[in-house]
PDB file of N, CA and C in Angstrom:
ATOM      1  N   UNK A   1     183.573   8.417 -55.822  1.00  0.00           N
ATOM      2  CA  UNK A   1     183.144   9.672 -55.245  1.00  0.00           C
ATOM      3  C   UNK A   1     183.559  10.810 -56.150  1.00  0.00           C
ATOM      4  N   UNK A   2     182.816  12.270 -56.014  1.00  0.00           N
ATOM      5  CA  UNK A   2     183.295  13.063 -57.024  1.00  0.00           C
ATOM      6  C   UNK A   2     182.981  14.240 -55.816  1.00  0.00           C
ATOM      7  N   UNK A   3     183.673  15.337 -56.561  1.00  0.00           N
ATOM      8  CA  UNK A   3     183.131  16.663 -55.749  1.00  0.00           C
ATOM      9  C   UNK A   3     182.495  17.118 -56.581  1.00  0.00           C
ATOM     10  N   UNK A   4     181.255  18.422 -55.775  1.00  0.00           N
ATOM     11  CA  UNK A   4     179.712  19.080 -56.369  1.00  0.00           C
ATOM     12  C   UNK A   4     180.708  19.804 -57.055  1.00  0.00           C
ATOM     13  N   UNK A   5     180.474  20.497 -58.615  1.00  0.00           N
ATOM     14  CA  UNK A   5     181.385  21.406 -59.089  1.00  0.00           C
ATOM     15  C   UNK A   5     180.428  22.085 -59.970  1.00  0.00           C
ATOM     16  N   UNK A   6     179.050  22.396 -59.664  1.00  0.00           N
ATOM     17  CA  UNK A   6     178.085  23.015 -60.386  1.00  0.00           C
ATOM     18  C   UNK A   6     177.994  24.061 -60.053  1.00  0.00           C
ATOM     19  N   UNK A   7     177.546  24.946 -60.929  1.00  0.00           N
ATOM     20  CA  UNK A   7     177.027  26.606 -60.635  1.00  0.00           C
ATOM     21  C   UNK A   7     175.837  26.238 -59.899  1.00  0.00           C
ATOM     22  N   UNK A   8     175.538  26.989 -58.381  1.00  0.00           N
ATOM     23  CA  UNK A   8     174.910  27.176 -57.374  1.00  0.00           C
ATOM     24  C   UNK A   8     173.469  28.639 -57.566  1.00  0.00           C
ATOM     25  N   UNK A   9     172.940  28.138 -57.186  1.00  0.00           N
ATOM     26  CA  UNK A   9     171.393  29.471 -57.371  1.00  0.00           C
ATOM     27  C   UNK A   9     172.413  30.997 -57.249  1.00  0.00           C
ATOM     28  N   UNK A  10     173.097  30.790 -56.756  1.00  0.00           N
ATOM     29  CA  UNK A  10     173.597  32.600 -56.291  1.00  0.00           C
ATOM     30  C   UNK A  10     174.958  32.611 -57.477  1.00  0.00           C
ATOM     31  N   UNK A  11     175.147  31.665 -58.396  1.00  0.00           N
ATOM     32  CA  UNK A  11     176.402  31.765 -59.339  1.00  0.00           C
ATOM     33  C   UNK A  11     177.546  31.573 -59.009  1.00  0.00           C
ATOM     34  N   UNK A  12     177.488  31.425 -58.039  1.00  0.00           N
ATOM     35  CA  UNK A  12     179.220  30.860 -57.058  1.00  0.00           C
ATOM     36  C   UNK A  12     179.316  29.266 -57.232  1.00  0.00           C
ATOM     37  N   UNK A  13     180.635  29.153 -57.394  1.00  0.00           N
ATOM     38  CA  UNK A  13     180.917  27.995 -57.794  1.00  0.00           C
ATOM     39  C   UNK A  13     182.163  27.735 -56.938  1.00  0.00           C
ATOM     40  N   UNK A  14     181.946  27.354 -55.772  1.00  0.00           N
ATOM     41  CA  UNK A  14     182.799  27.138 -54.742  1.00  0.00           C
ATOM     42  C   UNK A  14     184.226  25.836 -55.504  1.00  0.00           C
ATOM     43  N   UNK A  15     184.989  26.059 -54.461  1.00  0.00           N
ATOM     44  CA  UNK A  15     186.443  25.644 -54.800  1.00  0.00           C
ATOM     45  C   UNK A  15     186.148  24.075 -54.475  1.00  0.00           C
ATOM     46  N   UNK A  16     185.355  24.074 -53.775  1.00  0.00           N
ATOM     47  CA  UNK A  16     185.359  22.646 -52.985  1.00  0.00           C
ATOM     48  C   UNK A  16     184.277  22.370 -51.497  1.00  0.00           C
ATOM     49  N   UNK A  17     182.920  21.870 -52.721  1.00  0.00           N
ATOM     50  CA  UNK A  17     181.655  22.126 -51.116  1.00  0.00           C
ATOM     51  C   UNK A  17     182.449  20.811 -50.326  1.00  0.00           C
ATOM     52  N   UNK A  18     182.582  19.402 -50.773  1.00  0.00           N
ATOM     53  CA  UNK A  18     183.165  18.399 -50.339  1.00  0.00           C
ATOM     54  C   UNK A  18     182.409  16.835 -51.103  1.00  0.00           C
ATOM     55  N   UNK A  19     183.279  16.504 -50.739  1.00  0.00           N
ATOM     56  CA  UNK A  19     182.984  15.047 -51.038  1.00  0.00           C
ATOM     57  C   UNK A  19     181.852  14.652 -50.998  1.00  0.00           C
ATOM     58  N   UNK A  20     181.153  14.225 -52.016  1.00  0.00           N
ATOM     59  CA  UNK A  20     179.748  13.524 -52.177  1.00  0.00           C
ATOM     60  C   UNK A  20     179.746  12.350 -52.707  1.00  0.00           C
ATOM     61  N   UNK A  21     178.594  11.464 -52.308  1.00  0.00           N
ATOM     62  CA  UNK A  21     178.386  10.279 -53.739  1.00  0.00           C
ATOM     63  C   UNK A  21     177.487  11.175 -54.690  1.00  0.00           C
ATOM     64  N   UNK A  22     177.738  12.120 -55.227  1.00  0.00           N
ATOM     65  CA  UNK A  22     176.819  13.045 -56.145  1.00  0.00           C
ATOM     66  C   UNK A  22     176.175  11.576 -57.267  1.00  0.00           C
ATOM     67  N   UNK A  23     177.120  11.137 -57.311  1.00  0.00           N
ATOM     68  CA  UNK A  23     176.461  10.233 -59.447  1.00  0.00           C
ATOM     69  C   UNK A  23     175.892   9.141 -58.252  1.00  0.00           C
ATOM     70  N   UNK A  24     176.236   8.832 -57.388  1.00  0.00           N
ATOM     71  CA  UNK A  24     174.985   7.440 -56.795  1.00  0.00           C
ATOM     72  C   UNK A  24     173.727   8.070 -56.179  1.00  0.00           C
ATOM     73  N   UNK A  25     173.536   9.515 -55.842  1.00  0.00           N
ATOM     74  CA  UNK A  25     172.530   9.997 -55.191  1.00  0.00           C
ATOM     75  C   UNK A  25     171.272   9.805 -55.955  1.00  0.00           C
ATOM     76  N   UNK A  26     170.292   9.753 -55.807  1.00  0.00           N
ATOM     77  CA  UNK A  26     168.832   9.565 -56.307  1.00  0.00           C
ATOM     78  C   UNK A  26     168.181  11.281 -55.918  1.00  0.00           C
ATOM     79  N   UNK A  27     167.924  12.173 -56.619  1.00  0.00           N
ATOM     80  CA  UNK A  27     166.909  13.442 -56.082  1.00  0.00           C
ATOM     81  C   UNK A  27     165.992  13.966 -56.672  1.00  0.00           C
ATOM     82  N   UNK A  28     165.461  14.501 -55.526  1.00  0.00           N
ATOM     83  CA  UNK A  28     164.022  14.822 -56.240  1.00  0.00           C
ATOM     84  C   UNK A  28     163.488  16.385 -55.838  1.00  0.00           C
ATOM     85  N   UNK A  29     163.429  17.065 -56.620  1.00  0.00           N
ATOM     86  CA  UNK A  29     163.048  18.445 -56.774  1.00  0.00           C
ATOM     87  C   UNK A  29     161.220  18.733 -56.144  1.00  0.00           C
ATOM     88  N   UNK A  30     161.439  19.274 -54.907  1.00  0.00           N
ATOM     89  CA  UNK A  30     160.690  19.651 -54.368  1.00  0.00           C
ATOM     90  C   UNK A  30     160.298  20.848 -53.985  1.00  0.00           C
ATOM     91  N   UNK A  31     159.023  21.772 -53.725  1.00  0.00           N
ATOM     92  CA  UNK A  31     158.850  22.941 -53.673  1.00  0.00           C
ATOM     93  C   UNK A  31     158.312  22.875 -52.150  1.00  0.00           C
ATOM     94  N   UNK A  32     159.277  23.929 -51.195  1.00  0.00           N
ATOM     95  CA  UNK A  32     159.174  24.228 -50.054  1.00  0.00           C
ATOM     96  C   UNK A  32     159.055  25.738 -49.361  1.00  0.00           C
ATOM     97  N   UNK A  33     157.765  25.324 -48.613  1.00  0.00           N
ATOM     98  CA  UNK A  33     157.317  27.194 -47.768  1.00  0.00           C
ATOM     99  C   UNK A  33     157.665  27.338 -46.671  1.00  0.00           C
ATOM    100  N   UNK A  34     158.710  28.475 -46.527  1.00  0.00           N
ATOM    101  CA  UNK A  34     159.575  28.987 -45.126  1.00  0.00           C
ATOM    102  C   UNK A  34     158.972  30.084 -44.718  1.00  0.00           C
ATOM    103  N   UNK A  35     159.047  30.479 -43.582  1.00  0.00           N
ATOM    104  CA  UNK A  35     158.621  32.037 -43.116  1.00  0.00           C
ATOM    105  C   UNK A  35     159.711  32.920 -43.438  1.00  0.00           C
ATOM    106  N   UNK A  36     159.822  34.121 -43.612  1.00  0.00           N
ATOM    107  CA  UNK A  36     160.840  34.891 -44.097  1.00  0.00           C
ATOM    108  C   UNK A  36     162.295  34.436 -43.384  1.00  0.00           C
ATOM    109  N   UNK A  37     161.935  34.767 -41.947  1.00  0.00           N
ATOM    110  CA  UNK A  37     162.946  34.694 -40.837  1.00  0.00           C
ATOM    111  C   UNK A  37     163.672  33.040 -41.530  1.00  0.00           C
ATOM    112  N   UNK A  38     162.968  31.787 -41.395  1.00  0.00           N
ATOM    113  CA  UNK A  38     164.069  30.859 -41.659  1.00  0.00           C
ATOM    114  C   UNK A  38     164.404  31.280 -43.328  1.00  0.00           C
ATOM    115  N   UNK A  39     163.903  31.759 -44.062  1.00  0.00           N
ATOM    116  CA  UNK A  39     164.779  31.891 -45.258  1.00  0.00           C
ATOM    117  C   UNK A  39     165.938  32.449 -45.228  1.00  0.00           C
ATOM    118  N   UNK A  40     165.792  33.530 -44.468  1.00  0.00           N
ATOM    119  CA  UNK A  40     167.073  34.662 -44.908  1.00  0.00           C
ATOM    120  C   UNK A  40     167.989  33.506 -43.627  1.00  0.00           C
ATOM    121  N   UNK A  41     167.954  32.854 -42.432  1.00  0.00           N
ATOM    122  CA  UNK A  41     168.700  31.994 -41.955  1.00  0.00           C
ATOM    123  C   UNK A  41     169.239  31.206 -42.340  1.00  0.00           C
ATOM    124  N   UNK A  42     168.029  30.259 -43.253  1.00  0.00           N
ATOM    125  CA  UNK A  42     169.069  29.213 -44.130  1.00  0.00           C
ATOM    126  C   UNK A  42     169.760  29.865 -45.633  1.00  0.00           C
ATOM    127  N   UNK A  43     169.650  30.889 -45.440  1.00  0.00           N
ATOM    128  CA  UNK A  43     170.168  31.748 -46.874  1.00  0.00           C
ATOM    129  C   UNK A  43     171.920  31.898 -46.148  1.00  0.00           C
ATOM    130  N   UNK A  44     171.372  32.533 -45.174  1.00  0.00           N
ATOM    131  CA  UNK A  44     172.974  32.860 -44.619  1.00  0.00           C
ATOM    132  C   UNK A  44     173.895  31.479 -44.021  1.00  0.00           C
ATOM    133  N   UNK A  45     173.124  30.440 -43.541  1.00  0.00           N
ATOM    134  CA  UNK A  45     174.000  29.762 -42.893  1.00  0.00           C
ATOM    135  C   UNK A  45     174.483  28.918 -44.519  1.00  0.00           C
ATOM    136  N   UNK A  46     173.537  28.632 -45.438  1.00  0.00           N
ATOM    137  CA  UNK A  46     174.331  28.289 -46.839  1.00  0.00           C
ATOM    138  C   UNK A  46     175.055  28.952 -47.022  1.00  0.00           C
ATOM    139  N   UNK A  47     175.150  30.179 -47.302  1.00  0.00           N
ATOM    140  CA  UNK A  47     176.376  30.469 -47.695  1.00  0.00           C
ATOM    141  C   UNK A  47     177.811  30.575 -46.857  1.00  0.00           C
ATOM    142  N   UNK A  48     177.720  30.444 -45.814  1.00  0.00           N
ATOM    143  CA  UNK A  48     178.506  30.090 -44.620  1.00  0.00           C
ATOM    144  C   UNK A  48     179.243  29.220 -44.855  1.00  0.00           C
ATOM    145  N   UNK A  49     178.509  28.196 -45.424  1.00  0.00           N
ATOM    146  CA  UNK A  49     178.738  26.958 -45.477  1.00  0.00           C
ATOM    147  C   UNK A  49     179.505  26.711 -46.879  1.00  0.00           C
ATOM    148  N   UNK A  50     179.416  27.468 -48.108  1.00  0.00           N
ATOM    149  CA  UNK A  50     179.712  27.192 -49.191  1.00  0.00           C
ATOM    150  C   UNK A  50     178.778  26.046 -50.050  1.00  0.00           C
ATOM    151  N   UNK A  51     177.406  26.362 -49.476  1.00  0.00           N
ATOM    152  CA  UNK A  51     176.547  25.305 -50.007  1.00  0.00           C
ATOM    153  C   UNK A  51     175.245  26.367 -50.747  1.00  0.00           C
ATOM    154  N   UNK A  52     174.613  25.942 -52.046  1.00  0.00           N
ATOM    155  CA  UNK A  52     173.795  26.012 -52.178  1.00  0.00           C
ATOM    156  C   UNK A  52     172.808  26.590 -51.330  1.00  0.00           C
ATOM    157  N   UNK A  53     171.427  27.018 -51.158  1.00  0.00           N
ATOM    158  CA  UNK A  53     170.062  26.804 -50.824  1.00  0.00           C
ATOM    159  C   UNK A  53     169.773  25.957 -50.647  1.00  0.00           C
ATOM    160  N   UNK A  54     169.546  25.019 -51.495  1.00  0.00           N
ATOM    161  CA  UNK A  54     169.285  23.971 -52.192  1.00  0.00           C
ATOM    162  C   UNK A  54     169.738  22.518 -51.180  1.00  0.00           C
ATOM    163  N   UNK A  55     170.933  23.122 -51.650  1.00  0.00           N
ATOM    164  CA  UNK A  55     172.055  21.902 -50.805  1.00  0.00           C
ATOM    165  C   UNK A  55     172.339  22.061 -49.420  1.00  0.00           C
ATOM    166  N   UNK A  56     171.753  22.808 -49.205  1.00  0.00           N
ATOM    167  CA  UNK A  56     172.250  22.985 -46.977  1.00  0.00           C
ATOM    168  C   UNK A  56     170.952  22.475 -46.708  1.00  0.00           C
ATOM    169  N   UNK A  57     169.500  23.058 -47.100  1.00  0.00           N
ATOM    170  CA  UNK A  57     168.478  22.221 -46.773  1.00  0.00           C
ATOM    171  C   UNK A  57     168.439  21.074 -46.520  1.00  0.00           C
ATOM    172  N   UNK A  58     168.713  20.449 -47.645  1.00  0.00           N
ATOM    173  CA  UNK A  58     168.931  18.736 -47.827  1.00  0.00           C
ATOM    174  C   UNK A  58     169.741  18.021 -47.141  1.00  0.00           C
ATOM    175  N   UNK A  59     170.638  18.822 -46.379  1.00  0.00           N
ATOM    176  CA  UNK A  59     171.927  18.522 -45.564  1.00  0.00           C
ATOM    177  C   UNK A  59     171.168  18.764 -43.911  1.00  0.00           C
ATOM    178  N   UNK A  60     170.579  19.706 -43.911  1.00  0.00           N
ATOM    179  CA  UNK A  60     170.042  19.881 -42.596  1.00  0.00           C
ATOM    180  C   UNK A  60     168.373  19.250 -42.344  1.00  0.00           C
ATOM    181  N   UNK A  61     167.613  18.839 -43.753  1.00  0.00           N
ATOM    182  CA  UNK A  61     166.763  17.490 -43.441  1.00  0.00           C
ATOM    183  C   UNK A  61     167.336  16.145 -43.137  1.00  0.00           C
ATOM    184  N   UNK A  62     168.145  16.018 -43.393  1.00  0.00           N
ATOM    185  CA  UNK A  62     169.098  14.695 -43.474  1.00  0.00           C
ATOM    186  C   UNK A  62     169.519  14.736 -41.826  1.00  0.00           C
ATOM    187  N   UNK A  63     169.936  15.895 -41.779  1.00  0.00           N
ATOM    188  CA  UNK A  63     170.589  15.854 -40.105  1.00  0.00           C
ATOM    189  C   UNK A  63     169.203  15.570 -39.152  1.00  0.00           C
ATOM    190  N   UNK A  64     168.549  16.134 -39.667  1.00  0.00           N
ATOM    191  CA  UNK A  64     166.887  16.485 -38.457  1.00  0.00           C
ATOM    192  C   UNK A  64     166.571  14.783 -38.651  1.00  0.00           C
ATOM    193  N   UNK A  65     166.603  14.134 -39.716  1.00  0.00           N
ATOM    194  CA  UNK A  65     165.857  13.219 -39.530  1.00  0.00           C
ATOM    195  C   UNK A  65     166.418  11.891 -38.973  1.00  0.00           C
ATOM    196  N   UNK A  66     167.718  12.233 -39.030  1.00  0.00           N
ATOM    197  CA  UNK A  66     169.000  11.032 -38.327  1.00  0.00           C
ATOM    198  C   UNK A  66     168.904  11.817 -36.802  1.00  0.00           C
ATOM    199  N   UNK A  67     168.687  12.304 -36.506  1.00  0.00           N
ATOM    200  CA  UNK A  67     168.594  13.193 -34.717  1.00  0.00           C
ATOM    201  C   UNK A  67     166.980  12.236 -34.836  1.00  0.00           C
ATOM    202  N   UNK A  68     165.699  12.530 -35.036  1.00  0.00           N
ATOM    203  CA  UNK A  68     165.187  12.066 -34.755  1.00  0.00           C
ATOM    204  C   UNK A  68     164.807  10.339 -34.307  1.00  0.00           C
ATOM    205  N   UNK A  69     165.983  10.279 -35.510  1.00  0.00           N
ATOM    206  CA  UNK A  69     165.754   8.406 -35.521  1.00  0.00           C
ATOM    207  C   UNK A  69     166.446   8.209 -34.027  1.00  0.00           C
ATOM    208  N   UNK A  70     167.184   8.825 -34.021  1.00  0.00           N
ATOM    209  CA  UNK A  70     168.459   8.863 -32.679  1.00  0.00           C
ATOM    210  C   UNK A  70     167.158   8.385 -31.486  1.00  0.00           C
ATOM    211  N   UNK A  71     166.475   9.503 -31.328  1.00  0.00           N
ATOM    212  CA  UNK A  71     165.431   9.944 -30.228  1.00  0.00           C
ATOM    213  C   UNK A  71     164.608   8.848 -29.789  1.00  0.00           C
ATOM    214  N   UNK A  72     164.164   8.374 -31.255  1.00  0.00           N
ATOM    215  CA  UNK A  72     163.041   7.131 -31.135  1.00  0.00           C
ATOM    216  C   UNK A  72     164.065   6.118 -30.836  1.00  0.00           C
ATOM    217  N   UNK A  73     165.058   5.703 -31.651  1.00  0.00           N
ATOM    218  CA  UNK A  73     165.745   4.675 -30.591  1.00  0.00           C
ATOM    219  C   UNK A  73     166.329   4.839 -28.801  1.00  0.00           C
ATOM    220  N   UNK A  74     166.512   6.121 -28.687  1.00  0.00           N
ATOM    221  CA  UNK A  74     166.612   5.905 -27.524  1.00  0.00           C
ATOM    222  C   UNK A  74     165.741   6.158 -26.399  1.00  0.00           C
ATOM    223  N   UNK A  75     164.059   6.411 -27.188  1.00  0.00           N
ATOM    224  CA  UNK A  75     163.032   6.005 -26.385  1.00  0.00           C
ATOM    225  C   UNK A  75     163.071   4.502 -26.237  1.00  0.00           C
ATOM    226  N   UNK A  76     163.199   3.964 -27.443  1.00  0.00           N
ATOM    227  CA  UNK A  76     162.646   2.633 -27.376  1.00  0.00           C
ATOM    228  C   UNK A  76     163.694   1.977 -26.501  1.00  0.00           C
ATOM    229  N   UNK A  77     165.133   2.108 -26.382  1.00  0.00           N
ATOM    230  CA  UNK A  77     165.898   1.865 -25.422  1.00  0.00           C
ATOM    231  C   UNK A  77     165.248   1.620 -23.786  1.00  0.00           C
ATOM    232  N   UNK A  78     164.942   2.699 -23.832  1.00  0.00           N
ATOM    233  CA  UNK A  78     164.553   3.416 -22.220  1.00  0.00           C
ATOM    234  C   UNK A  78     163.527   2.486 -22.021  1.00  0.00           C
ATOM    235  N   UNK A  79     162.370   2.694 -22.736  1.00  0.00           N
ATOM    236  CA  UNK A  79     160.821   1.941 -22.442  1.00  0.00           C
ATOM    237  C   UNK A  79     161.436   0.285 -22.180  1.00  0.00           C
ATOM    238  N   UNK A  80     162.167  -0.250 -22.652  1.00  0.00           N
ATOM    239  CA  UNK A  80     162.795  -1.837 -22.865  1.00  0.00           C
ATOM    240  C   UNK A  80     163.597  -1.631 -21.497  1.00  0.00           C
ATOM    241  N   UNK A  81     164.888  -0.873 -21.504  1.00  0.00           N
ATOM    242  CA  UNK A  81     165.247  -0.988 -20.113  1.00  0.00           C
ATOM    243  C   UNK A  81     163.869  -0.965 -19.058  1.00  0.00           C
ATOM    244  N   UNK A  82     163.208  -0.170 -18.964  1.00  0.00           N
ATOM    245  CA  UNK A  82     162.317   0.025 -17.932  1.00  0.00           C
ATOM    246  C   UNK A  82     161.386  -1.431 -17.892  1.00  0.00           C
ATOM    247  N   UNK A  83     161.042  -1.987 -19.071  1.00  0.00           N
ATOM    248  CA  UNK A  83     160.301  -3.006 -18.872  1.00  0.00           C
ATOM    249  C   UNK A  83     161.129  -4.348 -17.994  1.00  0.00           C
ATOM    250  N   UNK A  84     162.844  -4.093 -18.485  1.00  0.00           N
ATOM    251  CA  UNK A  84     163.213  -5.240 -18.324  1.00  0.00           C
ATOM    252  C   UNK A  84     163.658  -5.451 -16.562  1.00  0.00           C
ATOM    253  N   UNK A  85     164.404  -3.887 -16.239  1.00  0.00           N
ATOM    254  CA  UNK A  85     164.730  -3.992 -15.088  1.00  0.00           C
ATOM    255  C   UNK A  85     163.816  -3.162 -13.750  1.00  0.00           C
ATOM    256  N   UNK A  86     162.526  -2.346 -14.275  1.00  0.00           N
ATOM    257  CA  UNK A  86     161.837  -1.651 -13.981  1.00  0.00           C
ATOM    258  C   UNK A  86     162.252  -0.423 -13.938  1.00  0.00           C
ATOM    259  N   UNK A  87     161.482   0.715 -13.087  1.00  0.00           N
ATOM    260  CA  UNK A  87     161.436   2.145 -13.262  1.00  0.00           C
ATOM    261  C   UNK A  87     162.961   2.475 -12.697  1.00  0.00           C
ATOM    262  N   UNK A  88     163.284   3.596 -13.449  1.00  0.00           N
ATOM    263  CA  UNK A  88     163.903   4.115 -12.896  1.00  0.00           C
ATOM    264  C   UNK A  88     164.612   4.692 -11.381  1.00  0.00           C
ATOM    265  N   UNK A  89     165.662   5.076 -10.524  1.00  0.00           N
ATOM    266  CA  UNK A  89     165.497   5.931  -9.390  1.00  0.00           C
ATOM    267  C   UNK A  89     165.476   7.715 -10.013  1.00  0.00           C
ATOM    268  N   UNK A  90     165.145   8.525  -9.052  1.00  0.00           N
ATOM    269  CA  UNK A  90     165.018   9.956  -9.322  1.00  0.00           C
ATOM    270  C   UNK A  90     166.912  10.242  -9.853  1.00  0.00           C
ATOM    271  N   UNK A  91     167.838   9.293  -8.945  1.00  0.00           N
ATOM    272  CA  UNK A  91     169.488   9.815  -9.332  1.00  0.00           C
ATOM    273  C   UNK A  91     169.794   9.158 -11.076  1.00  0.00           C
ATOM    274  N   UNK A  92     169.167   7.849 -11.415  1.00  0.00           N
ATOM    275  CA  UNK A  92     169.140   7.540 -12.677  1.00  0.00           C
ATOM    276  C   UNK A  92     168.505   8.238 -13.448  1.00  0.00           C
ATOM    277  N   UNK A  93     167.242   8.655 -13.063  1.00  0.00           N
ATOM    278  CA  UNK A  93     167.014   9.438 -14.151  1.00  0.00           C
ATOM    279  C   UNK A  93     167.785  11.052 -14.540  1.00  0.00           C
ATOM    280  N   UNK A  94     167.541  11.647 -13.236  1.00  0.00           N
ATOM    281  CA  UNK A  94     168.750  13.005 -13.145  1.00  0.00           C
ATOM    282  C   UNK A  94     170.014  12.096 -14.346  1.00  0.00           C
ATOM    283  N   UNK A  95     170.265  11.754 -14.348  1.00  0.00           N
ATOM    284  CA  UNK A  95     172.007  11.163 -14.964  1.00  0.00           C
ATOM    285  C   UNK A  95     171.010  11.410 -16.455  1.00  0.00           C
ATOM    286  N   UNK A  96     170.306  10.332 -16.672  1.00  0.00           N
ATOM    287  CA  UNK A  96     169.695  10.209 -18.289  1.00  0.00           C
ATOM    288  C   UNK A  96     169.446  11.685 -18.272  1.00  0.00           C
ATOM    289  N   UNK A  97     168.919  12.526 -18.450  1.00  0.00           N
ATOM    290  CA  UNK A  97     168.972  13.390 -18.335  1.00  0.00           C
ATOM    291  C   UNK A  97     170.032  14.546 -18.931  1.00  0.00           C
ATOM    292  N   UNK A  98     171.074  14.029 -18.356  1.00  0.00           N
ATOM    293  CA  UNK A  98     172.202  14.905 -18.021  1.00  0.00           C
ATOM    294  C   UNK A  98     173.011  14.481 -19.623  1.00  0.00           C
ATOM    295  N   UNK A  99     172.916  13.001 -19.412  1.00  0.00           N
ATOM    296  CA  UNK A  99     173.298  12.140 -20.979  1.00  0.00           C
ATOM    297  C   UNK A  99     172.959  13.071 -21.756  1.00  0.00           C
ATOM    298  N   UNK A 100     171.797  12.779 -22.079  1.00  0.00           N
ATOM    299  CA  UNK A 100     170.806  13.399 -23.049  1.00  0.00           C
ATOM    300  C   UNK A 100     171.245  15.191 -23.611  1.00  0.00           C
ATOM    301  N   UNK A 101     171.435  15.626 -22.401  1.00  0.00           N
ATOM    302  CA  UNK A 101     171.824  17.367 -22.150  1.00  0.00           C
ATOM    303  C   UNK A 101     173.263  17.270 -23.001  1.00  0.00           C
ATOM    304  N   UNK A 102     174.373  16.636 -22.541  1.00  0.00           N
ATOM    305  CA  UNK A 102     175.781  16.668 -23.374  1.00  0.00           C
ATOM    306  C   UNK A 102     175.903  16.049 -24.842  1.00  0.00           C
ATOM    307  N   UNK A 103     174.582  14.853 -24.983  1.00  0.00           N
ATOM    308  CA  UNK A 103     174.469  14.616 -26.324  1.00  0.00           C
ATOM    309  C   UNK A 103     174.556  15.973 -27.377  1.00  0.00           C
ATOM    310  N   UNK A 104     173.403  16.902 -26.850  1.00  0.00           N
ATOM    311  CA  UNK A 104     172.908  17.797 -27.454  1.00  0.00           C
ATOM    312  C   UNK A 104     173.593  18.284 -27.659  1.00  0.00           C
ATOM    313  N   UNK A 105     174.742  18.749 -26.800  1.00  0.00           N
ATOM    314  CA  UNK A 105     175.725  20.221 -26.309  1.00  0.00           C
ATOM    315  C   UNK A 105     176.875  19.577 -27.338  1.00  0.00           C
ATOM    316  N   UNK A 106     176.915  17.879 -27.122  1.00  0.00           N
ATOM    317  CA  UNK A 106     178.223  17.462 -28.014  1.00  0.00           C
ATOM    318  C   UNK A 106     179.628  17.416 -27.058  1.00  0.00           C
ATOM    319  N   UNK A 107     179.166  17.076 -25.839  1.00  0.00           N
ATOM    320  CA  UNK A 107     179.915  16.853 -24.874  1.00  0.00           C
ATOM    321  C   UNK A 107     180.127  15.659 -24.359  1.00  0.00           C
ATOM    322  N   UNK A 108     181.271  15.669 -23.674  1.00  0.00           N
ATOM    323  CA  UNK A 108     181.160  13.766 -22.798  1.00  0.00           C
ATOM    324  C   UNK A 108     180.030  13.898 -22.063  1.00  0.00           C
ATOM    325  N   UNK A 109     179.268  12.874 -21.504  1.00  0.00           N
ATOM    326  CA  UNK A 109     178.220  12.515 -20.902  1.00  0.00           C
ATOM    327  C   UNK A 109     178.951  12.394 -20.065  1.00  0.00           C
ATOM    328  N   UNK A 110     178.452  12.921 -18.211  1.00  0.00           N
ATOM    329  CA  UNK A 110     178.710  11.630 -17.215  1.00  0.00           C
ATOM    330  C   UNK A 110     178.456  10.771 -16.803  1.00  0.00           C
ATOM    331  N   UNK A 111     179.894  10.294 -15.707  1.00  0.00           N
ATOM    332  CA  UNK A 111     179.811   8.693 -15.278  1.00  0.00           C
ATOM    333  C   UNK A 111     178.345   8.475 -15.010  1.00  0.00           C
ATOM    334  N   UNK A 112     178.351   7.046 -15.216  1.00  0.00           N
ATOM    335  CA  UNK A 112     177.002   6.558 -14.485  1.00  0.00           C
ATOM    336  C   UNK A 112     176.673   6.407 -12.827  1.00  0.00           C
ATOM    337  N   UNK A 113     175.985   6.899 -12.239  1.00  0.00           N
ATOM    338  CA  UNK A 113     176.006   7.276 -10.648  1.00  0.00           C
ATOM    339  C   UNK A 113     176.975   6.168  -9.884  1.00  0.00           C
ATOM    340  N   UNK A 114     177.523   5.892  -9.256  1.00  0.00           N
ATOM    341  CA  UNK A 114     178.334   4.903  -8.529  1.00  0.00           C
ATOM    342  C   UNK A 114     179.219   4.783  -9.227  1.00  0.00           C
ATOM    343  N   UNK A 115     179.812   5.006 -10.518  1.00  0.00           N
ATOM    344  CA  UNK A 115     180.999   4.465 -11.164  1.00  0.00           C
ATOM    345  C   UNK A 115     182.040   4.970 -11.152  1.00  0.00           C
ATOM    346  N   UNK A 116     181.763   6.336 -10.392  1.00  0.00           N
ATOM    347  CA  UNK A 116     183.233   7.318 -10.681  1.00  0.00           C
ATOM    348  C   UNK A 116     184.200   7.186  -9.820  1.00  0.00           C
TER     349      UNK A 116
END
């Protein structure tokens, strides 16, 4: 592992963005169109961050697309439970639901109905 220690689009050369596999990474230079509003957002939350332009993008496609995989597996979860044990009740689903809500928030989920 090495740390990023390159001069950044804005000339800052942070102390320490963090730990990367930088020399095993594979990348590829791509040209991308934002509306003003997310530029100057991901302008500010990079530098927030001590990251690049460049490098918070790639950090926050990476995040979007591991959240999504998340999603589709836990459709495909759901559709399989439902096939296996059938539909849901209105209090199970309220709960999934609620799961789902503290995932987001980054909170404990609650008990499962009857367990507490």
């Amino acid at each position: 592992m090495s740390l990023v220690a390159e001069r950044f689009d804005n000339g800052v050369r942070p102390s320490r963005v963090g730990a990367v596999m930088a020399d095993a990474m594979t990348k590829r230079r791509v040209s991308v169109t934002l509306t003003e509003e997310a530029y100057e957002a991901a302008k500010r939350r990079a530098a927030k961050a001590g990251l690049s332009l460049s490098a918070w993008l790639a950090e926050a496609a990476t995040k979007h697309a591991r959240h999504q995989q998340a999603v589709e597996n836990a459709e495909a979860a759901y559709e399989e439970a439902v096939r296996v044990n059938g539909p849901l009740s209105p209090e199970e689903l309220r709960w999934v639901d609620e799961v789902f809500d503290a995932t987001m928030d980054r909170r404990m989920p609650p008990p499962y109905p009857g367990t507490a």
